[in-house]
C-alpha atoms as a PDB file:
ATOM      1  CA  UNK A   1     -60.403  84.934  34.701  1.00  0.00           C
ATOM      2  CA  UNK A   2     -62.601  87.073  33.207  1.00  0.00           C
ATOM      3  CA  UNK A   3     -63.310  88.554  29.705  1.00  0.00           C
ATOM      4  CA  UNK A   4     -61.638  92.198  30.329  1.00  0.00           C
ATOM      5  CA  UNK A   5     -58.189  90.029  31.484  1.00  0.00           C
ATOM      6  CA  UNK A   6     -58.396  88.135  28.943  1.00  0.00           C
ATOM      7  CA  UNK A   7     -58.931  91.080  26.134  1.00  0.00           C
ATOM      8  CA  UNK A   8     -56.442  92.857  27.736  1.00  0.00           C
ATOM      9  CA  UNK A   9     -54.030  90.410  27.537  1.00  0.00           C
ATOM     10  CA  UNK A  10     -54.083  90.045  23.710  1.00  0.00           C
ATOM     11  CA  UNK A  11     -54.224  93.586  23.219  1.00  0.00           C
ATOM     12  CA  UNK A  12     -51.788  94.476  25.284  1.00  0.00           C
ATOM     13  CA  UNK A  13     -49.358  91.684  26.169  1.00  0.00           C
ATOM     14  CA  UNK A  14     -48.975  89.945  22.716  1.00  0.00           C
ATOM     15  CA  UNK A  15     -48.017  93.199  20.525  1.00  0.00           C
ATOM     16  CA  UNK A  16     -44.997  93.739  23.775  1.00  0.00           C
ATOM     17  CA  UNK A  17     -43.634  89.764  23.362  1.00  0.00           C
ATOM     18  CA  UNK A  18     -43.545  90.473  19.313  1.00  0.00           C
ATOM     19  CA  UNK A  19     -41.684  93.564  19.738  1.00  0.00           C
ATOM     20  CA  UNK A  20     -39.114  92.087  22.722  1.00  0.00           C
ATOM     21  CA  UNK A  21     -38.345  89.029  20.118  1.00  0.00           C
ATOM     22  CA  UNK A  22     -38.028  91.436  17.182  1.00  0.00           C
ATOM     23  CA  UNK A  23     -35.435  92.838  19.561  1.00  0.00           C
ATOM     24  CA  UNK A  24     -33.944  90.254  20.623  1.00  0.00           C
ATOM     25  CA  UNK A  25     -33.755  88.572  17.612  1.00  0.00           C
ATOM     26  CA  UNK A  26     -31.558  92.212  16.089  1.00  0.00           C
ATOM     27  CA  UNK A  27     -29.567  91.805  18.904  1.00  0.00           C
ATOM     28  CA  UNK A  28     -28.390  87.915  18.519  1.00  0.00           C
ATOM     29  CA  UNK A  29     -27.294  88.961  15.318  1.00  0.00           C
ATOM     30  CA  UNK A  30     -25.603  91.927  15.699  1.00  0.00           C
ATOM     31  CA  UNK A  31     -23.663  89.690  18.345  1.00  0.00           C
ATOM     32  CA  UNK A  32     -22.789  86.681  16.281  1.00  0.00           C
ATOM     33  CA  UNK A  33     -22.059  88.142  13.044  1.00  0.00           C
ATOM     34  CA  UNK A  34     -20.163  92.301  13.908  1.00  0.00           C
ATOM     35  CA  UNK A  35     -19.168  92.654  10.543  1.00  0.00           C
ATOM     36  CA  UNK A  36     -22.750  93.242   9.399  1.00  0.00           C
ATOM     37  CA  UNK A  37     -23.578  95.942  11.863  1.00  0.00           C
ATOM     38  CA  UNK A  38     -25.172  99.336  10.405  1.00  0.00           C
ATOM     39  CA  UNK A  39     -22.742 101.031  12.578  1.00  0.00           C
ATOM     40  CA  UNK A  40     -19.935 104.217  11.324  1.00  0.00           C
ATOM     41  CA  UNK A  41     -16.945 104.173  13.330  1.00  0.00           C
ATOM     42  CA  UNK A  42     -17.248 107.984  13.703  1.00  0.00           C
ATOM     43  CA  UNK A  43     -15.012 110.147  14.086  1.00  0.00           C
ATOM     44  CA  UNK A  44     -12.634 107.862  12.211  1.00  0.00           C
ATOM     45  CA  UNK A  45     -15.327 107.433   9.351  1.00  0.00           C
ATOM     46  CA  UNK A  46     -17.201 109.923   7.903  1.00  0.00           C
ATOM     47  CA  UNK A  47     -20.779 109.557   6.834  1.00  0.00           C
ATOM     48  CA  UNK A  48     -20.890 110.372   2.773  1.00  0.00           C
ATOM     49  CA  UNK A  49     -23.561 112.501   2.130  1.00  0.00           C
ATOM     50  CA  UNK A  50     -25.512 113.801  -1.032  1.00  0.00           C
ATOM     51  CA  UNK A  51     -24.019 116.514  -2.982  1.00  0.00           C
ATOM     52  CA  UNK A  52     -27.029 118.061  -2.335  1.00  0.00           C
ATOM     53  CA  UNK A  53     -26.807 117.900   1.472  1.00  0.00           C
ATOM     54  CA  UNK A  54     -27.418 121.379   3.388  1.00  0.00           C
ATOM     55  CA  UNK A  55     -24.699 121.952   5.919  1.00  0.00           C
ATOM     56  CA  UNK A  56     -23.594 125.401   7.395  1.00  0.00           C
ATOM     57  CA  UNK A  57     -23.616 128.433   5.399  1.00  0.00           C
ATOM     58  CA  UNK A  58     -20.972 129.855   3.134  1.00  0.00           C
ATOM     59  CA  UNK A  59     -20.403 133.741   1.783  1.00  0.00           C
ATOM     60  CA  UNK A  60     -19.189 133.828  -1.573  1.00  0.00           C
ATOM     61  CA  UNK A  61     -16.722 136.472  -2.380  1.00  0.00           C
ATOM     62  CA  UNK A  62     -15.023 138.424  -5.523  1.00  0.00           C
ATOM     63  CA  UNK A  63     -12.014 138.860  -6.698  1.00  0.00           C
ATOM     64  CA  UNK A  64     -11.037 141.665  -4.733  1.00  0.00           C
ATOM     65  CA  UNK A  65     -12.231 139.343  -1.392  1.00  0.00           C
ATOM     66  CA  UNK A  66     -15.377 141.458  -0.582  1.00  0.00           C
ATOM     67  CA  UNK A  67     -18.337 139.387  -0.069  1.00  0.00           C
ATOM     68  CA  UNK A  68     -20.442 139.106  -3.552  1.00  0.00           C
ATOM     69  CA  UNK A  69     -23.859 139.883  -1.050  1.00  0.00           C
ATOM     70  CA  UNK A  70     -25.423 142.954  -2.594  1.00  0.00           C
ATOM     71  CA  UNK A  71     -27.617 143.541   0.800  1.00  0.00           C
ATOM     72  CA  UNK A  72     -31.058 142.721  -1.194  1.00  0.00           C
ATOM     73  CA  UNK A  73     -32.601 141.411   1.816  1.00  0.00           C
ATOM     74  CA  UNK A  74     -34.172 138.477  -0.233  1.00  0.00           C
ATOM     75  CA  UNK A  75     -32.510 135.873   1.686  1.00  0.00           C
ATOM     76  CA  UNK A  76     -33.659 137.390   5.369  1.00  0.00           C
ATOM     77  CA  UNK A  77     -37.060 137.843   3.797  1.00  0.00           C
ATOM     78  CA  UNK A  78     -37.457 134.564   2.875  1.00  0.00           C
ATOM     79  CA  UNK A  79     -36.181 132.917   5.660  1.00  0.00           C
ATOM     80  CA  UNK A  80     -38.985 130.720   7.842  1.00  0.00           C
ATOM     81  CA  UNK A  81     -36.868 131.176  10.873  1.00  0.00           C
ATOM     82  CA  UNK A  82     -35.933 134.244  10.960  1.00  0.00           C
ATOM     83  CA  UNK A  83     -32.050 133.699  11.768  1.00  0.00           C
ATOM     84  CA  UNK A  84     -30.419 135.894   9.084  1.00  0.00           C
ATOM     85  CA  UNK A  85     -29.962 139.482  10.210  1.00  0.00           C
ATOM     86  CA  UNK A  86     -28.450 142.101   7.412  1.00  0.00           C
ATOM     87  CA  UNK A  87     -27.425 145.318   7.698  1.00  0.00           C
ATOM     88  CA  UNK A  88     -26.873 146.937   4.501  1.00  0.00           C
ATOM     89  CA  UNK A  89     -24.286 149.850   3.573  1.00  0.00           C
ATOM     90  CA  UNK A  90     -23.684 152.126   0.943  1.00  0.00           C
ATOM     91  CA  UNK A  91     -20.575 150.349  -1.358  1.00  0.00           C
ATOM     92  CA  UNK A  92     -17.629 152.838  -2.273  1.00  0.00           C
ATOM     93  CA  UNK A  93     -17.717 151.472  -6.087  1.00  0.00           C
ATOM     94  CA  UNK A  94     -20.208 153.163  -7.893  1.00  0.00           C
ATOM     95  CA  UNK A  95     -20.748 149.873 -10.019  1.00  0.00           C
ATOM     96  CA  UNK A  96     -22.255 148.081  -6.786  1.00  0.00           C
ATOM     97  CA  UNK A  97     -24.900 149.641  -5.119  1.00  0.00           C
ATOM     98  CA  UNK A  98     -25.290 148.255  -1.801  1.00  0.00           C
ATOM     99  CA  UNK A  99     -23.339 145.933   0.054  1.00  0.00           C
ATOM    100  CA  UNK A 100     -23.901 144.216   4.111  1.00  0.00           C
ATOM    101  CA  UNK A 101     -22.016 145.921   6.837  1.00  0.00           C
ATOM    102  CA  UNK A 102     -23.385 143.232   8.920  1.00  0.00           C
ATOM    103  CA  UNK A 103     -24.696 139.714   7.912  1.00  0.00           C
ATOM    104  CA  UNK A 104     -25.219 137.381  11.057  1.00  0.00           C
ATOM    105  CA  UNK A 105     -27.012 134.111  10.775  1.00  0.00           C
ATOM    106  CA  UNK A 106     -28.090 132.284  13.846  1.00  0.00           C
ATOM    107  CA  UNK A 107     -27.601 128.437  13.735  1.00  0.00           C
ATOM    108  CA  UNK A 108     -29.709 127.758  16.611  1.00  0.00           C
ATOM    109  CA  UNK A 109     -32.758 129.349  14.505  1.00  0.00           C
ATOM    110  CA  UNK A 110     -31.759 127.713  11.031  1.00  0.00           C
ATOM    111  CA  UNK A 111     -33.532 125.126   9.730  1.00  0.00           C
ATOM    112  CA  UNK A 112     -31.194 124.647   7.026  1.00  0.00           C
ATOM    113  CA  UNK A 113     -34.144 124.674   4.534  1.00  0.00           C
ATOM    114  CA  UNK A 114     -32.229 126.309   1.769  1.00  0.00           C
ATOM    115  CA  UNK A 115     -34.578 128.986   1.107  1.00  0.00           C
ATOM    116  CA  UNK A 116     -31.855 131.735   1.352  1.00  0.00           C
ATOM    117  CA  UNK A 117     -29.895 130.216  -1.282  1.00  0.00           C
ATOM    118  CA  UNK A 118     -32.445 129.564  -3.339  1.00  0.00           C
ATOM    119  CA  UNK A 119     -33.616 133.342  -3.154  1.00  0.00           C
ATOM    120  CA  UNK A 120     -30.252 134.290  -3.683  1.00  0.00           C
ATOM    121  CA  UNK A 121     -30.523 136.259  -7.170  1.00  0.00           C
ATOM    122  CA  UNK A 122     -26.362 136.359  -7.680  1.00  0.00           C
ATOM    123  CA  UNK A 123     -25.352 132.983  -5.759  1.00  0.00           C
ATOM    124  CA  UNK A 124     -23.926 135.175  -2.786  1.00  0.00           C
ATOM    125  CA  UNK A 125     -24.887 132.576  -0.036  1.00  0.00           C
ATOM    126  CA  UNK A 126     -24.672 128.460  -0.441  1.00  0.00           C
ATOM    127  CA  UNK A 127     -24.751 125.680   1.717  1.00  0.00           C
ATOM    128  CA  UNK A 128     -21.527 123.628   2.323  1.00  0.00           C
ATOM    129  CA  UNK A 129     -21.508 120.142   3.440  1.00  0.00           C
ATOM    130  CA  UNK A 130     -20.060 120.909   6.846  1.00  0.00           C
ATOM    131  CA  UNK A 131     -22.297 119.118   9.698  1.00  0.00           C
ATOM    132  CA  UNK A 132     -19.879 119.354  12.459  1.00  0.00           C
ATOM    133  CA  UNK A 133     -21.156 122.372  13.936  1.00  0.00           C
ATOM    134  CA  UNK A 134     -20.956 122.023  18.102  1.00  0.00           C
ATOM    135  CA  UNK A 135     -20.727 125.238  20.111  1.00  0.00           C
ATOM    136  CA  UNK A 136     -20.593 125.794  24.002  1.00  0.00           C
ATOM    137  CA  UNK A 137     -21.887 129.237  24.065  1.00  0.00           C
ATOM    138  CA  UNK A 138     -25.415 130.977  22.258  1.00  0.00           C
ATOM    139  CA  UNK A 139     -23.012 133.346  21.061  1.00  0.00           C
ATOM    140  CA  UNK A 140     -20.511 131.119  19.439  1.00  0.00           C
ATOM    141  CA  UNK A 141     -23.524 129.925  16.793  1.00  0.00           C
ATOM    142  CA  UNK A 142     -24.111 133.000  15.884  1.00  0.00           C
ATOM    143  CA  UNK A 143     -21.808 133.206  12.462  1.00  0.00           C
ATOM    144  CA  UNK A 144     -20.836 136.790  11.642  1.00  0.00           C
ATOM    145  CA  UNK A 145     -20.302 137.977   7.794  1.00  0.00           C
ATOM    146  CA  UNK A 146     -16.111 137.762   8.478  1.00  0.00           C
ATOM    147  CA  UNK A 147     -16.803 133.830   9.747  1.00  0.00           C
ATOM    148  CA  UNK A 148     -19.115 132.836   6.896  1.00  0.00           C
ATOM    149  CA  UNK A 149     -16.754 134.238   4.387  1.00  0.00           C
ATOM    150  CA  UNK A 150     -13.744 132.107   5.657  1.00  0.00           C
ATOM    151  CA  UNK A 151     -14.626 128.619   6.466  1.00  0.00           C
ATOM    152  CA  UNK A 152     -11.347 126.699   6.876  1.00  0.00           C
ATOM    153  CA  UNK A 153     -13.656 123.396   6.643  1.00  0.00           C
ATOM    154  CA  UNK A 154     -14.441 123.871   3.348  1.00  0.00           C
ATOM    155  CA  UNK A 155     -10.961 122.284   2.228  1.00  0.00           C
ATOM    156  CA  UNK A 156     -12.304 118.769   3.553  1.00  0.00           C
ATOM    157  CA  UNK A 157     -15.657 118.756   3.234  1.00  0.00           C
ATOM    158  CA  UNK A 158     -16.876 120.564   0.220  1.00  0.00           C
ATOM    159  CA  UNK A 159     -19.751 122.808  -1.066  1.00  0.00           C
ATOM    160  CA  UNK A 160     -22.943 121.556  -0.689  1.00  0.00           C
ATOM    161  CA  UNK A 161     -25.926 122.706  -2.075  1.00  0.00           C
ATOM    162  CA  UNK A 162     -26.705 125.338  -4.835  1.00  0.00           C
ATOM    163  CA  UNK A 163     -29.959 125.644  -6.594  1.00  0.00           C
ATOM    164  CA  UNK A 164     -27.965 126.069 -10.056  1.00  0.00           C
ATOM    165  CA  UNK A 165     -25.418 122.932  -9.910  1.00  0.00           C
END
């Protein structure tokens, strides 16, 4: 045998048998004792996250049910993605100067950084703590202003995060 086989053997060979009986070793136990598994019987269970956690996107509105977004821009500007897309309007009240016609954010894009809420100067957009967000069409993850304003899974799952909580 020569030096080479041999130097490859304990480079290569000995770090692989370490990691198979580290493996192993996980799996005996998670065989003889269940109850100590890491595991969450989801859907059943839910994960708990921080109140901090950044899940989809919510609109805050007024009284009156318009959105409180005064089409500033600052949140698309800000955004490293990209994904929000505003279209901003002239509001009938004279007290509010502009308002968003359109307000679309892409999920696919997000990065759920926070950013947007952050640059948010009158708490128009938050986070929620929804994570559940599958889709079977591009178009489907594209939230609209009308869909970010009602989210029905807000009842169960909370807000999320907001730079002044």
């Amino acid at each position: 045998m020569s030096t080479t086989t041999v130097n490859a053997a304990r480079d290569y060979l000995l770090p692989i048998l370490k990691g198979l009986r580290i493996t192993i070793g996980h799996m005996a136990e998670s065989l003889l004792h269940p109850r100590r598994r890491p595991v969450i019987e989801y859907p059943e269970v839910k994960r708990q996250y921080s109140p901090r956690f950044r899940g989809v996107h919510k609109l805050t509105t007024r009284e009156d049910g318009s959105a409180k977004c005064v089409a500033c821009m600052l949140c698309a500007t800000v955004c490293p993605a990209y994904c929000i897309h505003i279209v901003a309007g002239e509001h009938p009240d004279p007290r509010i100067e502009k308002y968003p016609v359109r307000f679309d954010i892409d999920l696919l894009r997000c990065v759920y950084c926070g950013f947007c809420v952050d640059a948010c100067p009158c708490e128009a957009i938050i986070m929620t703590q929804e994570y559940e967000t599958a889709v079977t069409t591009r178009e489907a993850a594209v939230i609209d202003k009308e869909r970010l304003m009602q989210r029905e899974a807000l009842s169960r799952v909370g807000l999320g995060y907001r730079p002044r909580q």
